[in-house]
Structures are given as structure tokens and as C-alpha cells.
N, C-alpha and C. Protein backbone atom coordinates (compact mmCIF):
# COMPACT_ATOMS: atom_id res chain seq x y z
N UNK A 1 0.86 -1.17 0.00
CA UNK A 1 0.00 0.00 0.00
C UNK A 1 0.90 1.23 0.00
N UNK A 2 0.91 2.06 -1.08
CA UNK A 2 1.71 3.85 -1.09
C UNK A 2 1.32 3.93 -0.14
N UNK A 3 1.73 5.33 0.55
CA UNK A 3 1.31 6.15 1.54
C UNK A 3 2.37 7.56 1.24
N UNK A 4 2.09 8.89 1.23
CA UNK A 4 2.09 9.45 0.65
C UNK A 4 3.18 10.63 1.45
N UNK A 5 3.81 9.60 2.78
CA UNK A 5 4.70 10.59 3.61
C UNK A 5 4.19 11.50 4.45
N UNK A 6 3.66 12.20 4.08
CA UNK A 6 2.91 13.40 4.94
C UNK A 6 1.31 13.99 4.05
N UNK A 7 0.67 14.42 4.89
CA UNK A 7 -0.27 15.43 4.54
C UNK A 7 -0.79 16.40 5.10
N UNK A 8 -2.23 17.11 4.31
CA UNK A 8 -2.42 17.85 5.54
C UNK A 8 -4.00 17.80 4.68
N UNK A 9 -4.30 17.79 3.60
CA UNK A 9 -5.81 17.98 2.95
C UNK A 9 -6.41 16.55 2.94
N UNK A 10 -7.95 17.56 2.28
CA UNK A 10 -8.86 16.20 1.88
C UNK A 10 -9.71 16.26 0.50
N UNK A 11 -10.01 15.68 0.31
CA UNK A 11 -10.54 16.10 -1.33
C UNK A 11 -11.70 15.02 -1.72
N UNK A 12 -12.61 15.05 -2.43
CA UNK A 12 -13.54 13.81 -2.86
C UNK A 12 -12.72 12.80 -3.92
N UNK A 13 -12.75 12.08 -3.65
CA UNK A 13 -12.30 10.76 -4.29
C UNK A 13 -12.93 9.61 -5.29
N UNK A 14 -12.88 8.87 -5.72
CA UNK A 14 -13.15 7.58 -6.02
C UNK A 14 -13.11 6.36 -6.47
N UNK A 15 -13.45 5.05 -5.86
CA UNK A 15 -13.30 3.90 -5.64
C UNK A 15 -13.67 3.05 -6.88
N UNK A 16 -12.71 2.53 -7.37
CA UNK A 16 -13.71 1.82 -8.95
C UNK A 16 -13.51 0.53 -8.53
N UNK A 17 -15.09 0.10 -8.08
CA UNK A 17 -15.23 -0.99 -7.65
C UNK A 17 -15.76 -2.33 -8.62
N UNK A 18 -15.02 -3.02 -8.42
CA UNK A 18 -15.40 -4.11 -9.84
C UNK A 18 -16.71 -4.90 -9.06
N UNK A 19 -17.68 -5.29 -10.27
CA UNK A 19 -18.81 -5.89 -9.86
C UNK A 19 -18.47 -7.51 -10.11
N UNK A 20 -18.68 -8.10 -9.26
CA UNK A 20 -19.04 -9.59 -8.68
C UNK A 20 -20.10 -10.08 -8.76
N UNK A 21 -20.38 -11.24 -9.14
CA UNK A 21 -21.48 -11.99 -9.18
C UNK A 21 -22.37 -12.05 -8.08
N UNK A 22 -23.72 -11.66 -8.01
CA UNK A 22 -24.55 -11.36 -7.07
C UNK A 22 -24.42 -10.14 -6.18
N UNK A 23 -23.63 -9.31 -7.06
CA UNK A 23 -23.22 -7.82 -6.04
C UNK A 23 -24.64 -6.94 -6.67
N UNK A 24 -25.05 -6.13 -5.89
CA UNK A 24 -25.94 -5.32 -6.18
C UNK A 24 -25.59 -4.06 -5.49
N UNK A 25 -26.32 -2.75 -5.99
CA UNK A 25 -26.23 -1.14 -5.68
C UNK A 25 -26.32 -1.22 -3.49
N UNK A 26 -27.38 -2.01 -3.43
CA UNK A 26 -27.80 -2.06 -2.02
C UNK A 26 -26.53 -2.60 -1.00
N UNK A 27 -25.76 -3.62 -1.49
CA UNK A 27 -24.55 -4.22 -1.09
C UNK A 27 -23.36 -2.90 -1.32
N UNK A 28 -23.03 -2.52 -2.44
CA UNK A 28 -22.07 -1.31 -2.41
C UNK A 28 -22.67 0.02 -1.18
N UNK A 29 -23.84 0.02 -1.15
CA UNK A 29 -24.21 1.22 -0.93
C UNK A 29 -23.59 0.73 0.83
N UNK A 30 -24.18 -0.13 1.29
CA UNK A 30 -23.55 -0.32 2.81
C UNK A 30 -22.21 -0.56 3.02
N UNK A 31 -21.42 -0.84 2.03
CA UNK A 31 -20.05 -1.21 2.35
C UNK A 31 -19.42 0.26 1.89
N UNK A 32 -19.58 0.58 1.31
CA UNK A 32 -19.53 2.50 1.29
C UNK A 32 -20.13 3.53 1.94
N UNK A 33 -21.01 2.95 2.61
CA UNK A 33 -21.88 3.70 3.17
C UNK A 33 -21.99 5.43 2.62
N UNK A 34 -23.28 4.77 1.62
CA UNK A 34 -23.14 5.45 0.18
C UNK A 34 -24.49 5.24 -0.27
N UNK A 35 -25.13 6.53 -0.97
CA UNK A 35 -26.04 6.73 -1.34
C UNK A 35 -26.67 6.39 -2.50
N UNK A 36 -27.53 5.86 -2.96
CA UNK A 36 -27.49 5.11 -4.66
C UNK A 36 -27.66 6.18 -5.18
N UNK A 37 -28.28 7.68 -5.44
CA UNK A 37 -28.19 8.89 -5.85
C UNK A 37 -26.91 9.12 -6.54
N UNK A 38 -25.70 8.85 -5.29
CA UNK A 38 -24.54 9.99 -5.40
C UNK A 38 -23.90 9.03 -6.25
N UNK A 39 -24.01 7.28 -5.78
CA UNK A 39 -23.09 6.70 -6.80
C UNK A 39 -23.78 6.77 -8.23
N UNK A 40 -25.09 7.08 -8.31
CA UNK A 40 -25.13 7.38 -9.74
C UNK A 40 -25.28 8.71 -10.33
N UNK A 41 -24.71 9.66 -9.56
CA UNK A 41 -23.63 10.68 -10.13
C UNK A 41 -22.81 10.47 -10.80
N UNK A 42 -21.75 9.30 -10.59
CA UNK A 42 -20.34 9.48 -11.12
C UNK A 42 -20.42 7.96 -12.19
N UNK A 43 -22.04 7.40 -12.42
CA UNK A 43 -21.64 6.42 -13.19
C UNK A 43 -23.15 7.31 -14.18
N UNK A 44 -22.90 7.53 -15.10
CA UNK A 44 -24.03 8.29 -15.85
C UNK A 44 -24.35 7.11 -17.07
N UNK A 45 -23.60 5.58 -16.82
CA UNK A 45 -24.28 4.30 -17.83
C UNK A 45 -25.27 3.83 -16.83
N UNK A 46 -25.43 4.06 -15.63
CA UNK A 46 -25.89 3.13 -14.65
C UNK A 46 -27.57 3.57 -14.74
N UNK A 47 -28.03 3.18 -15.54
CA UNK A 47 -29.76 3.55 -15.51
C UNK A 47 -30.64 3.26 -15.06
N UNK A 48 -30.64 1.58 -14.56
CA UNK A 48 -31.50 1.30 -13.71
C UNK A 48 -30.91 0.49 -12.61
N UNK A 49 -30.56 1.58 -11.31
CA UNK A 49 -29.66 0.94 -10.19
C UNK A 49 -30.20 -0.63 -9.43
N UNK A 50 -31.12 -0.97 -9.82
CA UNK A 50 -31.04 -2.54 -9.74
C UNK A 50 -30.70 -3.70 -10.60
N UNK A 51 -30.21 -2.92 -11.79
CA UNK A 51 -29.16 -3.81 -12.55
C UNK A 51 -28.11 -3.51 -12.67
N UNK A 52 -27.24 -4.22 -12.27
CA UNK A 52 -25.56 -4.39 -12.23
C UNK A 52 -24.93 -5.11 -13.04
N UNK A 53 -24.84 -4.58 -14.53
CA UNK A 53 -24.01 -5.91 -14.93
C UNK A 53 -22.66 -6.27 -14.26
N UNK A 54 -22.18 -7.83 -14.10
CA UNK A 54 -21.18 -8.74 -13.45
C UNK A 54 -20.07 -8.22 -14.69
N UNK A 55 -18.50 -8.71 -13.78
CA UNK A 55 -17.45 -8.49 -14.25
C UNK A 55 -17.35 -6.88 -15.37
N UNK A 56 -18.07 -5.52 -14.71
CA UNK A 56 -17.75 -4.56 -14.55
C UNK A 56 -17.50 -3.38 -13.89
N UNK A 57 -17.08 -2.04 -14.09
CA UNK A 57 -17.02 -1.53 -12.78
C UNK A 57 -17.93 -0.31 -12.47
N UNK A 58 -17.97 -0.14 -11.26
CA UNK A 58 -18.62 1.11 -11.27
C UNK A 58 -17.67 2.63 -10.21
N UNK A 59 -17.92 3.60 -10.41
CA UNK A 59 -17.34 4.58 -9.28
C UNK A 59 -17.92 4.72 -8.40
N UNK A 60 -17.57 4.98 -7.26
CA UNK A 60 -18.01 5.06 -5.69
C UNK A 60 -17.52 6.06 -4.90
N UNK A 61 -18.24 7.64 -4.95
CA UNK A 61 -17.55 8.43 -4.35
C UNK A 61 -16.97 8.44 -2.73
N UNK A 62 -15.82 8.56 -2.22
CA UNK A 62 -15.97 8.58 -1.39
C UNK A 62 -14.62 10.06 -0.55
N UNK A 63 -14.84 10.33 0.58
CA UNK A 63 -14.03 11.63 1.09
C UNK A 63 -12.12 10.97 1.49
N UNK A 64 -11.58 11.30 0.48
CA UNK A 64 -9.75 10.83 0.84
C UNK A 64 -9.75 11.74 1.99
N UNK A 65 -9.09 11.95 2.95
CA UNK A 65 -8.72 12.76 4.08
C UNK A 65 -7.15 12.26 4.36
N UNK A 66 -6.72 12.99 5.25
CA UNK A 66 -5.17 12.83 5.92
C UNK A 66 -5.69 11.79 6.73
N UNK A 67 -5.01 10.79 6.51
CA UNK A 67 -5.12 9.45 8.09
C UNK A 67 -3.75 9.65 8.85
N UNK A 68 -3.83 10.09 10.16
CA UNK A 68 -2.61 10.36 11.27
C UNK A 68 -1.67 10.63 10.72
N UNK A 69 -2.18 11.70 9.98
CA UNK A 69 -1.26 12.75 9.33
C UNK A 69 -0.09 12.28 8.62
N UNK A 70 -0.58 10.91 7.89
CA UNK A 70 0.76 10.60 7.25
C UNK A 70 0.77 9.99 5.57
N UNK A 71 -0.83 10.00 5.49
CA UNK A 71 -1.16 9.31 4.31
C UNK A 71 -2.57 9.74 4.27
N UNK A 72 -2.94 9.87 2.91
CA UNK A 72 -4.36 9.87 2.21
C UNK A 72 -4.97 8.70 1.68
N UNK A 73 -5.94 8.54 2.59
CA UNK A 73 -7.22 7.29 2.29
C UNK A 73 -8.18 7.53 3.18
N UNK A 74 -9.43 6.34 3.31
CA UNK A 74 -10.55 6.60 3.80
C UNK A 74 -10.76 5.06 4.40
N UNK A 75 -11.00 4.93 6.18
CA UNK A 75 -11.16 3.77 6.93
C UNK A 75 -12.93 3.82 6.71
N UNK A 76 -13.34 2.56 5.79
CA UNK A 76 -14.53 2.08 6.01
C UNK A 76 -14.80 0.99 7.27
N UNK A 77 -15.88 1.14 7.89
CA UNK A 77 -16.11 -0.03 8.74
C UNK A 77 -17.23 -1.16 7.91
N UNK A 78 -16.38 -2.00 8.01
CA UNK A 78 -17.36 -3.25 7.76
C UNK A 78 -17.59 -4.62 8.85
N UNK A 79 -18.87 -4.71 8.62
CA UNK A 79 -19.45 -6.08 9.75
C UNK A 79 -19.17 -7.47 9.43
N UNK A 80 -18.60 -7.98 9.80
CA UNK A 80 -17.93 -9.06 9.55
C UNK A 80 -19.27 -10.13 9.60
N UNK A 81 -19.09 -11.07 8.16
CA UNK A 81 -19.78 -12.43 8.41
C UNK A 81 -18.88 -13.69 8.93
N UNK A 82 -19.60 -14.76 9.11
CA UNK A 82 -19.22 -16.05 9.11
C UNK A 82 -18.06 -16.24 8.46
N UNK A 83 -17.10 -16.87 8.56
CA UNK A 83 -16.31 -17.32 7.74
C UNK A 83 -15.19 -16.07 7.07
N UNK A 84 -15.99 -14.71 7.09
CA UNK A 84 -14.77 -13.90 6.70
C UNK A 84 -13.22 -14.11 6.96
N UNK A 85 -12.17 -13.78 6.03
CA UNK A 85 -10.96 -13.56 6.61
C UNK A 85 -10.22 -12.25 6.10
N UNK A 86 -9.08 -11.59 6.55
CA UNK A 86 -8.51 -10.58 6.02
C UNK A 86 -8.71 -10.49 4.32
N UNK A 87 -8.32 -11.72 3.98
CA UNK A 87 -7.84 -11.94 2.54
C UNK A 87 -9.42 -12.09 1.72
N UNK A 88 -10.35 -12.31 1.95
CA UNK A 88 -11.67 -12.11 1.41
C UNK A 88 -12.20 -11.10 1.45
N UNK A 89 -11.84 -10.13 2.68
CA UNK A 89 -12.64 -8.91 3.17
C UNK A 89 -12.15 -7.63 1.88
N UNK A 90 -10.39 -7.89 1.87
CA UNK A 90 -9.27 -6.97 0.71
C UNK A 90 -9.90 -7.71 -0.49
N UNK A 91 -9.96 -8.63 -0.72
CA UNK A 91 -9.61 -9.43 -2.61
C UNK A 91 -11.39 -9.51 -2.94
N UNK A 92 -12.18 -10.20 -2.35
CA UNK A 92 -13.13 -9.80 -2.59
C UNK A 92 -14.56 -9.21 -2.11
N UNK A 93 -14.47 -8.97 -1.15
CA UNK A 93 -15.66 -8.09 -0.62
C UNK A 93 -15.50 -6.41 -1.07
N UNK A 94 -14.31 -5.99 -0.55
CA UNK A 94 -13.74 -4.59 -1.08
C UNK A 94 -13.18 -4.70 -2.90
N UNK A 95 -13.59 -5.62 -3.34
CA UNK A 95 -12.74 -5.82 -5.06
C UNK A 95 -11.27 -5.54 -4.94
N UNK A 96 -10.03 -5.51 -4.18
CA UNK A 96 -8.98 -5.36 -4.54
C UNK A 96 -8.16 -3.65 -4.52
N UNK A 97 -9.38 -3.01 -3.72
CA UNK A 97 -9.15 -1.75 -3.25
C UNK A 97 -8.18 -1.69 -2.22
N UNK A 98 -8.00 -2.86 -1.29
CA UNK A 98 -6.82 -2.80 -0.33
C UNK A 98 -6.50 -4.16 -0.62
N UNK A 99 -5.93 -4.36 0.46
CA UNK A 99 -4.86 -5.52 0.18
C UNK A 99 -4.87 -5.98 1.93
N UNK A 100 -4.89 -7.36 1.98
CA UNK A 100 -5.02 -8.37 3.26
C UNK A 100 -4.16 -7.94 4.52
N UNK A 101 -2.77 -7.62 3.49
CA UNK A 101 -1.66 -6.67 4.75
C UNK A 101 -1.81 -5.40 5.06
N UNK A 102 -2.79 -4.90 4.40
CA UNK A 102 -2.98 -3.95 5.17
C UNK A 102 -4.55 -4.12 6.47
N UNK A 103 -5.70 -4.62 5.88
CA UNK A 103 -6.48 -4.97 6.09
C UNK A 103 -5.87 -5.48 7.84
N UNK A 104 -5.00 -6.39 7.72
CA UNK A 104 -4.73 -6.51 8.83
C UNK A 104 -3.46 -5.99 10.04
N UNK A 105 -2.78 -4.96 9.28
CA UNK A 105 -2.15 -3.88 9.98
C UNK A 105 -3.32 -3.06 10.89
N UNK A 106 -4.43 -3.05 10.29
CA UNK A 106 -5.19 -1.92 10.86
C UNK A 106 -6.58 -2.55 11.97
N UNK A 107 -6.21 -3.89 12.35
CA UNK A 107 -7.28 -4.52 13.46
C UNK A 107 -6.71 -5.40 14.16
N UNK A 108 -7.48 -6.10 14.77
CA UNK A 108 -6.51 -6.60 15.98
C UNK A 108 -6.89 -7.94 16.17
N UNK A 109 -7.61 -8.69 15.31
CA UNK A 109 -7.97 -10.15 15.57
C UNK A 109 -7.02 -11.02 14.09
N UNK A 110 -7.03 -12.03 14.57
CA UNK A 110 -6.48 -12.91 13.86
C UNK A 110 -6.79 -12.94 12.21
N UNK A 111 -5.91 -12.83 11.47
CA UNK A 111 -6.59 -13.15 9.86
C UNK A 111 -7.45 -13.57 9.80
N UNK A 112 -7.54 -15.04 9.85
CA UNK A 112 -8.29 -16.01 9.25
C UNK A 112 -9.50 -16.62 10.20
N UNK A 113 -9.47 -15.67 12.01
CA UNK A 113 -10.57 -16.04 12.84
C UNK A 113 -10.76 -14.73 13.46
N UNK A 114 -11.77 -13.99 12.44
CA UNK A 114 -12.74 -12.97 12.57
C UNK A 114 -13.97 -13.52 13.31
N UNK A 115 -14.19 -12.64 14.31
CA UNK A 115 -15.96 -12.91 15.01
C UNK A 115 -16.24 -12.67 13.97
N UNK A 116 -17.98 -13.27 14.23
CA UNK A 116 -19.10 -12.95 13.28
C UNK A 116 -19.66 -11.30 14.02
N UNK A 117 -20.06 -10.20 13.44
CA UNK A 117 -20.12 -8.96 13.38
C UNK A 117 -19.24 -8.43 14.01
N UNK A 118 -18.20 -8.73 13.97
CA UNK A 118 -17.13 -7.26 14.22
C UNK A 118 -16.95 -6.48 13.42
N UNK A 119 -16.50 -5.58 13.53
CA UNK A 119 -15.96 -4.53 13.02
C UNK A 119 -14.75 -4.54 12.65
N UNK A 120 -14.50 -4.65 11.29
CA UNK A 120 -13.61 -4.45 10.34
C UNK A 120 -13.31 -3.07 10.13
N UNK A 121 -11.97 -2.28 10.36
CA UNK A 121 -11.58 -1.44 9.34
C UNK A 121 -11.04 -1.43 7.92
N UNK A 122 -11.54 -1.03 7.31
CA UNK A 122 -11.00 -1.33 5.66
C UNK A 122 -10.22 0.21 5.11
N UNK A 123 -9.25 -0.11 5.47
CA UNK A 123 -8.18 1.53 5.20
C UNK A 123 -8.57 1.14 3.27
N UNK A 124 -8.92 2.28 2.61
CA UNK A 124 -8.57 2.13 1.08
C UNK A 124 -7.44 3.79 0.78
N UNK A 125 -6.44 3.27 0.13
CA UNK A 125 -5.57 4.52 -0.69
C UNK A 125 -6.40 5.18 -1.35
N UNK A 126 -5.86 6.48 -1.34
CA UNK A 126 -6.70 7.30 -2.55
C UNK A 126 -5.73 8.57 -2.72
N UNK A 127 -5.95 9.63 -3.67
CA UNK A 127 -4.82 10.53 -3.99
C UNK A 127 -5.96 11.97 -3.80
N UNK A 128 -5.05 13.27 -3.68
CA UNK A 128 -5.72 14.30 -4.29
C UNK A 128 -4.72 14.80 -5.38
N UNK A 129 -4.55 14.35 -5.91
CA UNK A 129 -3.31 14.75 -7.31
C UNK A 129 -2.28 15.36 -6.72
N UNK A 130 -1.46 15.93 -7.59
CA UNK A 130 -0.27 16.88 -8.04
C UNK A 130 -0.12 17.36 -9.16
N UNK A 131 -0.50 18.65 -8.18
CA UNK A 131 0.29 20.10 -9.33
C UNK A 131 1.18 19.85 -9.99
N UNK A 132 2.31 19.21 -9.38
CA UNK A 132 3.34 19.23 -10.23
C UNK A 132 3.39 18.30 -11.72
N UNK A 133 2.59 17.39 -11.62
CA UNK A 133 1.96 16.88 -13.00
C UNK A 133 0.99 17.46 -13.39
N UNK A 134 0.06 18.31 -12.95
CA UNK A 134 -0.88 18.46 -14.12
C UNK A 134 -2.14 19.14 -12.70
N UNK A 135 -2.44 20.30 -13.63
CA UNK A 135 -3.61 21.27 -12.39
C UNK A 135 -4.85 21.12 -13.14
N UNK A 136 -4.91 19.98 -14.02
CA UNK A 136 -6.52 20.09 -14.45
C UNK A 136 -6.98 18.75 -14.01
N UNK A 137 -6.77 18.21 -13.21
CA UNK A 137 -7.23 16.74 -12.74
C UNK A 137 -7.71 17.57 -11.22
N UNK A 138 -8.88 17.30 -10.70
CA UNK A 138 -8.90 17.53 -9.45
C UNK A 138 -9.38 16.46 -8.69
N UNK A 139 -10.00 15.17 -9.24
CA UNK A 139 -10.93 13.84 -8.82
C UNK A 139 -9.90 13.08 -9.31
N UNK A 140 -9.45 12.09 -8.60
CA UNK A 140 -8.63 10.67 -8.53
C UNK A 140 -9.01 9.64 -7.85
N UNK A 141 -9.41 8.86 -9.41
CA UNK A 141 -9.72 7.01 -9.18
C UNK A 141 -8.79 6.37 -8.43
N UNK A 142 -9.40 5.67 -7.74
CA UNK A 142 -8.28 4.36 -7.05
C UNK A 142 -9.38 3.37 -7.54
N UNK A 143 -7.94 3.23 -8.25
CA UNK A 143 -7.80 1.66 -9.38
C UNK A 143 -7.65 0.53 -9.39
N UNK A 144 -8.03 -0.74 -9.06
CA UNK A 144 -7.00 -1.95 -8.67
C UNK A 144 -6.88 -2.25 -10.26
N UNK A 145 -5.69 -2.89 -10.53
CA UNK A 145 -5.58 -3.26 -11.57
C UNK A 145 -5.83 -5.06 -11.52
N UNK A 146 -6.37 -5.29 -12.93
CA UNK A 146 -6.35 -6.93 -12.99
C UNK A 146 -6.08 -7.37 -13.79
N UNK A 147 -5.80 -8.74 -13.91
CA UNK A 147 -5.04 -9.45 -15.05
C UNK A 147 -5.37 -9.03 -16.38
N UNK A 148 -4.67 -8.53 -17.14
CA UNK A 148 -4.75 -8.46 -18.58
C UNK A 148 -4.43 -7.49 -18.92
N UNK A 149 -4.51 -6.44 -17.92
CA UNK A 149 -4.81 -4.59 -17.98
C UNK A 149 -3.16 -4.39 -18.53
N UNK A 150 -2.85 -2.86 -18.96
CA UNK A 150 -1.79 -2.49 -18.70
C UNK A 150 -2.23 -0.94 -19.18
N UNK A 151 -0.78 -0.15 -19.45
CA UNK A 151 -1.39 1.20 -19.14
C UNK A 151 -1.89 1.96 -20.43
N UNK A 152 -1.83 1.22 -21.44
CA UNK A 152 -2.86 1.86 -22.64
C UNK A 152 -4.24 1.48 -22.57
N UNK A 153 -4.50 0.36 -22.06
CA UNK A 153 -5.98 0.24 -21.39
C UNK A 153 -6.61 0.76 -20.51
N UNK A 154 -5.82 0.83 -19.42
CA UNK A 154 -6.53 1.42 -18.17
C UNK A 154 -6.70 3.04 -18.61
N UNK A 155 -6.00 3.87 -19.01
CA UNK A 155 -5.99 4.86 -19.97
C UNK A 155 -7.40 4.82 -20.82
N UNK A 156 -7.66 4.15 -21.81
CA UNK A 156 -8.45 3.92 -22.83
C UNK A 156 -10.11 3.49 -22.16
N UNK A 157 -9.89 2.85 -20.64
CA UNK A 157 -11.21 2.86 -20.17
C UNK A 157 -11.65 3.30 -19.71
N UNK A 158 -10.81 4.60 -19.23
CA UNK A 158 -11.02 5.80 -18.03
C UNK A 158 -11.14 7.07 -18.94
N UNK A 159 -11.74 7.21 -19.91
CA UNK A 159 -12.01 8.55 -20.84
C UNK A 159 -10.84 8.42 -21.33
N UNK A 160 -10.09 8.09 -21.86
CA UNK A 160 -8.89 8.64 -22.38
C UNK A 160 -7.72 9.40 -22.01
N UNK A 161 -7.78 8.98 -20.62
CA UNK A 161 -6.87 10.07 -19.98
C UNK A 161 -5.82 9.47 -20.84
N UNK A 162 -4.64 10.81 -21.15
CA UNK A 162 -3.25 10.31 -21.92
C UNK A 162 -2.37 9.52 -20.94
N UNK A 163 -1.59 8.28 -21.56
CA UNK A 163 -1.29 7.49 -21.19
C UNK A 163 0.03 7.98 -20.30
N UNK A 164 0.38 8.74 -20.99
CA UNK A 164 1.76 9.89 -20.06
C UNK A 164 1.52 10.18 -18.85
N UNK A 165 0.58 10.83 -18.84
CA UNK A 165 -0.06 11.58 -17.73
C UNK A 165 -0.56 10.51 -16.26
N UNK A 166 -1.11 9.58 -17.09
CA UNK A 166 -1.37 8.37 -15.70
C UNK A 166 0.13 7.99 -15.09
N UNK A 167 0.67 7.63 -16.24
CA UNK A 167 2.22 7.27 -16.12
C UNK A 167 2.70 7.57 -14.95
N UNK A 168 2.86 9.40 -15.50
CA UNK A 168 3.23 10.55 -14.64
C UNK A 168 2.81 10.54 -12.62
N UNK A 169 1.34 10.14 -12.86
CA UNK A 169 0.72 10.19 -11.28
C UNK A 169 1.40 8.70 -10.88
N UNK A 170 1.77 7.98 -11.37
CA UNK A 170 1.90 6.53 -10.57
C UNK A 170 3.25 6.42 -11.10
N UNK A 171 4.32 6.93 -11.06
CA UNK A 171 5.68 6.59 -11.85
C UNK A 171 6.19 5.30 -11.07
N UNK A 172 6.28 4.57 -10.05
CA UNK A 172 6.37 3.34 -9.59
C UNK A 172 5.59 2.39 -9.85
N UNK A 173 4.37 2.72 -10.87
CA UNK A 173 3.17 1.16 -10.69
C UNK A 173 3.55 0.22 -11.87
N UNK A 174 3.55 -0.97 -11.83
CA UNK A 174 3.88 -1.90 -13.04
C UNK A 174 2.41 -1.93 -13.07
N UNK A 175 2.07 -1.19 -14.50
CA UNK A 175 1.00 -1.20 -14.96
C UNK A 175 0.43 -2.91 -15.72
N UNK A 176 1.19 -3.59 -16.02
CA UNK A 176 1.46 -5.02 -16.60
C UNK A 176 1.27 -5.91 -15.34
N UNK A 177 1.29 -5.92 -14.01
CA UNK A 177 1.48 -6.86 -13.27
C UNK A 177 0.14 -7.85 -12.96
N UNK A 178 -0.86 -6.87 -13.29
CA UNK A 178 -2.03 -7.72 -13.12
C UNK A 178 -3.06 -7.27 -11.65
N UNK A 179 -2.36 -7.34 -11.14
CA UNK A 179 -2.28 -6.50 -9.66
C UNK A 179 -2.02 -5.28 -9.13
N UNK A 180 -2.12 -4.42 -7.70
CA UNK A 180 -1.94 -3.05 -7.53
C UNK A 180 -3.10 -2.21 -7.72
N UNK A 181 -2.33 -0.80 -7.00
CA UNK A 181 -3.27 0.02 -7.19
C UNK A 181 -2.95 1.17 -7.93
N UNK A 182 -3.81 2.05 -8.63
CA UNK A 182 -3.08 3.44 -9.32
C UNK A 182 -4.09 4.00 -9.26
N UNK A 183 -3.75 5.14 -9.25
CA UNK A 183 -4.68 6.27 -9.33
C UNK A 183 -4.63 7.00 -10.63
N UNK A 184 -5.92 7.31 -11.02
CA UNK A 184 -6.40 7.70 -12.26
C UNK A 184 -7.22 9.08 -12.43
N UNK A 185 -6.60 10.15 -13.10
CA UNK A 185 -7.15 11.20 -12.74
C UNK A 185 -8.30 11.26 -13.89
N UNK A 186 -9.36 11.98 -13.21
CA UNK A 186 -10.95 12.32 -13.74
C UNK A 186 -11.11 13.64 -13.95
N UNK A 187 -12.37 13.88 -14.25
CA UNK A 187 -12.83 15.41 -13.91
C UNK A 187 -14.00 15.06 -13.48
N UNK A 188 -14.16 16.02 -12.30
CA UNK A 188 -15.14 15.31 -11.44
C UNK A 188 -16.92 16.57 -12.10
């Protein structure tokens, strides 16, 4: 997981959450704790919010803030079921927005023996750009990337942002790996 050294702002954000089989608006909306309105603000294909087509994504606004003043993201709480573990809660309940090591940097029970309704924190990364690349982006996607992707695609599915320019915001991400996160600038 980046973390961004220091901060001090907060900015609106968002989460491009990949859809899963049997995921619906009502399921995002509590694990975002999130309004079906606002998420269909930022998805203007999404027409009738009780259909979701599977294996695509949607945006999920949510507020990046300074976390203990050392990094930008946003701690969701989630209620733990049966059987949850770190690595289900990151890979697929959250789609790949965090990651298991972090998931479990940030709570205090065992990976793989979660009570049934506890309380999960789910830290997710998120950016408010840089000036120093570019002052017309003010909204930044957090991206997981997945197998197949690389950075003329992820580019090409996100409006066209130029492929430089993503480059530019993530100059460490192996856009090829299949995996990870990047941030993708929008106009909000």
C-alpha cells in the first residue's frame, strides 16, 4: 500500500469498484456507506440501479482525508460475516481496493478467525493529485488493476486520460502486473 509521507488535505475521491457476481447497488451502498443517488452521479451508464451488470465496474464516491497525518485514504467499517478472513474482506468483498496486509495492519484479531459482526476497518488509498503533473485533474480514481490490464488500457477505459499523464501520477506502478493500485485522474 503507497502512503504518501505526509499530509495535511482532503478532497472527494473515487473507488472503482469491480462488480461480482450477485453484487448489487444495495450491497455497495452499505459497504460505502453510500447513497445510490450519489453513486449514480459518477456512473451516468448506470440507468436502472437494480441492474448491475457482473465483471464490470462502477465509481463510488468517497471523502480521501489525511489518516494520522501521514497518508491519504478513507477507513470504512465493515461487519464481519461467518467465515470472513482478512484476505476475502481486501480481494473480494472490497474488489482489490486494499490488500489483506494492510487490512490486517489496521485490526486486531487474527486473519483467518474474525468474530461474526465485528468490526472491520477497511483503510482504502486514494490521492488528491499533483500540481506538479498536471492542475486540471482535481478527482482521482483508485484503481485496482487486474489481469490483462496495462497502461494503454486502463488509460483507454477511463475517458482517455493520456497514457503519459497516468504514467506521470503513478511513476512506480507496473501497470502489466495484473495487480496493484493506481490512481487515475478524472474530472469530477
Amino acid at each position: 500500500m503507497r502512503t504518501e509521507g505526509s499530509c495535511s488535505s482532503s478532497c472527494l475521491a473515487l473507488a472503482s469498484y469491480y462488480i461480482q457476481e450477485g453484487t448489487n447497488l444495495t450491497y455497495i451502498n452499505n459497504l460505502f456507506n453510500q447513497q445510490s443517488s450519489e453513486i449514480q452521479k459518477y456512473n451516468p451508464n448506470l440507468k436502472n440501479i437494480d441492474v448491475i451488470l457482473t465483471h464490470t465496474r462502477i465509481n463510488v464516491p468517497f471523502t480521501c482525508e489525511c489518516l494520522n497525518g501521514l497518508f491519504l485514504g478513507h477507513t470504512f467499517s465493515y461487519t464481519a460475516n461467518h467465515g470472513d478472513t482478512y484476505s476475502s474482506i481486501a480481494n473480494l468483498i472490497y474488489s482489490n481496493l486494499t490488500t489483506e496486509d494492510w487490512v490486517t495492519r489496521v485490526n486486531s484479531y487474527r486473519p483467518t478467525d474474525i468474530p461474526d459482526s465485528a468490526k472491520i476497518n477497511v483503510t482504502v488509498n486514494c490521492s488528491c493529485g499533483d500540481k506538479h503533473v498536471s492542475k486540471d485533474f482535481g478527482l482521482f480514481l483508485t484503481y485496482p488493476i487486474r489481469k490483462g490490464q496495462n497502461l494503454k488500457s486502463i488509460a483507454a477505459e477511463n475517458g482517455g486520460v493520456p497514457a503519459a499523464v497516468l504514467q506521470r501520477y503513478n511513476p512506480s506502478s507496473d501497470f502489466s502486473a495484473g495487480h496493484g493500485l493506481v490512481f487515475v485522474p478524472a474530472r469530477g
